[in-house]
Protein backbone atom coordinates (compact mmCIF):
# COMPACT_ATOMS: atom_id res chain seq x y z
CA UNK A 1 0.00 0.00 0.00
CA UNK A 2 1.31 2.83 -0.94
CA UNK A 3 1.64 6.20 1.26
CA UNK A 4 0.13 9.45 0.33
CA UNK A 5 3.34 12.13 0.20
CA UNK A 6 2.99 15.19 2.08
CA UNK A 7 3.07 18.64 0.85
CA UNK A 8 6.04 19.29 2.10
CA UNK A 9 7.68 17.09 0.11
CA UNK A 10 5.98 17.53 -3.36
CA UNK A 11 6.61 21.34 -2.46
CA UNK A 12 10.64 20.43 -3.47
CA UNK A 13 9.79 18.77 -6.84
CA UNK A 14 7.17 21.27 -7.96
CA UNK A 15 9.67 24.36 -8.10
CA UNK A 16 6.78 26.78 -7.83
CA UNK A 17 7.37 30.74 -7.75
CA UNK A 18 6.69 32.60 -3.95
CA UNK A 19 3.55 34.33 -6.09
CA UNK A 20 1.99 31.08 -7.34
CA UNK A 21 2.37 29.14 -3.89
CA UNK A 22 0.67 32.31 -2.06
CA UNK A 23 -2.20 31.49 -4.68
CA UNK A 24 -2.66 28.21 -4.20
CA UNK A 25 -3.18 29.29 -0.48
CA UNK A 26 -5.48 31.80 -1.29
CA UNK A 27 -7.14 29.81 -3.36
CA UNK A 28 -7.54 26.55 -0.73
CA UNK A 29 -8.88 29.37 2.14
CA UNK A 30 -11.23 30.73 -0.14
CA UNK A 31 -12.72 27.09 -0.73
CA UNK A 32 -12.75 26.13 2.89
CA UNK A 33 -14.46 29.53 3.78
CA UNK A 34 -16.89 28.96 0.97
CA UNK A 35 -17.92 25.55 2.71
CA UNK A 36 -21.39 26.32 5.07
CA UNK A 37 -20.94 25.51 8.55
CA UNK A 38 -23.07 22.61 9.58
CA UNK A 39 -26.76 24.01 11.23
CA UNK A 40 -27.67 22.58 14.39
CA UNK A 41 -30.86 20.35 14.18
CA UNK A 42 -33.88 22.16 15.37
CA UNK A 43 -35.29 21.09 18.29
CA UNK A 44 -38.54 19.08 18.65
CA UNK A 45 -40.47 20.94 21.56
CA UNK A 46 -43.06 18.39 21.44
CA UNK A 47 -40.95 15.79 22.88
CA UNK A 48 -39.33 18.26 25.26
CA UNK A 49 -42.49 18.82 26.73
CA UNK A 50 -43.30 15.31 26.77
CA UNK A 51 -40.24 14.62 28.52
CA UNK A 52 -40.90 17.58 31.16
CA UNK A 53 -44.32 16.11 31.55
CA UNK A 54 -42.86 12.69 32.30
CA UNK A 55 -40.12 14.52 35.36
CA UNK A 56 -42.94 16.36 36.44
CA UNK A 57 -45.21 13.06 36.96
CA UNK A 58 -42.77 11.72 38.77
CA UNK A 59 -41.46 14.78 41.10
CA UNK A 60 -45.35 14.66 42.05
CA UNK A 61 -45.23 10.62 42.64
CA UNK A 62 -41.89 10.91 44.68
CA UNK A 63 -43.10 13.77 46.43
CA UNK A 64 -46.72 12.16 47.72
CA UNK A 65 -44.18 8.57 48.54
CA UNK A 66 -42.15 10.85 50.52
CA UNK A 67 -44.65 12.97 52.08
CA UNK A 68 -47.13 9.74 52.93
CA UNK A 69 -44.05 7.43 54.27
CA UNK A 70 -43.65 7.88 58.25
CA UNK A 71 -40.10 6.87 57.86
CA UNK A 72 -39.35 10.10 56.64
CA UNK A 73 -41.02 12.40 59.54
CA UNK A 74 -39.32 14.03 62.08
CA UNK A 75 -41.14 13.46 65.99
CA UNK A 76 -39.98 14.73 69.59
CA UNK A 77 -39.29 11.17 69.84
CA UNK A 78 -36.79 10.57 66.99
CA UNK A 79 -35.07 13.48 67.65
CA UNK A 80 -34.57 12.45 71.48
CA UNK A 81 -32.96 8.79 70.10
CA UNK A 82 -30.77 10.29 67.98
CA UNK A 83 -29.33 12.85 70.25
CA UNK A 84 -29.20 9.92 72.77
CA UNK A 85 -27.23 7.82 70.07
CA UNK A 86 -24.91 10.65 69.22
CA UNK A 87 -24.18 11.02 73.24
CA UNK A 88 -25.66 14.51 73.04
CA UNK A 89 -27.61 15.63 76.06
C-alpha cells in the first residue's frame, strides 16, 4: 500500500514561484471559507415537553411517597434517640 506524500515534500519537486504558492493558499482558504458551517438540528419541543411532563409526573409521585411514608417524619421522639445515640444531652 502505498503512502500518500505530504506537501512538504511535493513542495521540493514542484519548483513553484513565492507568487503562485501564495495562490494556491489563497485559493484553498477561499474554498474552505466557501464551505457552510453545519446548522444545528432544530429542536422538537413536542418531545421536550413530553419529557418535562414525564419529570414532572414523577417529582409529584416521589413527592406524595415521601410525604405519605412515616419513615421520613421528624417526631420529639426521633429526635430524642438520635441525640441519645450521638451522646448529646
Amino acid at each position: 500500500m502505498a503512502t500518500t506524500p505530504k506537501a512538504s515534500q511535493l513542495e521540493k519537486l514542484a519548483e513553484l514561484t513565492p507568487n503562485t504558492k501564495a495562490w494556491i493558499k489563497a485559493l484553498v482558504a477561499e474554498a474552505i471559507a466557501a464551505i457552510p458551517a453545519p446548522k444545528d438540528k432544530p429542536v422538537d419541543l413536542t418531545s421536550v415537553h413530553a419529557k418535562v411532563d414525564e419529570l414532572h409526573r414523577e417529582v409529584q409521585y416521589l413527592r406524595q411517597k415521601f410525604e405519605a411514608n412515616e419513615d421520613y417524619s421528624l417526631t420529639k421522639a426521633k429526635v430524642i434517640g438520635l441525640l441519645k445515640r450521638n451522646g448529646i444531652e
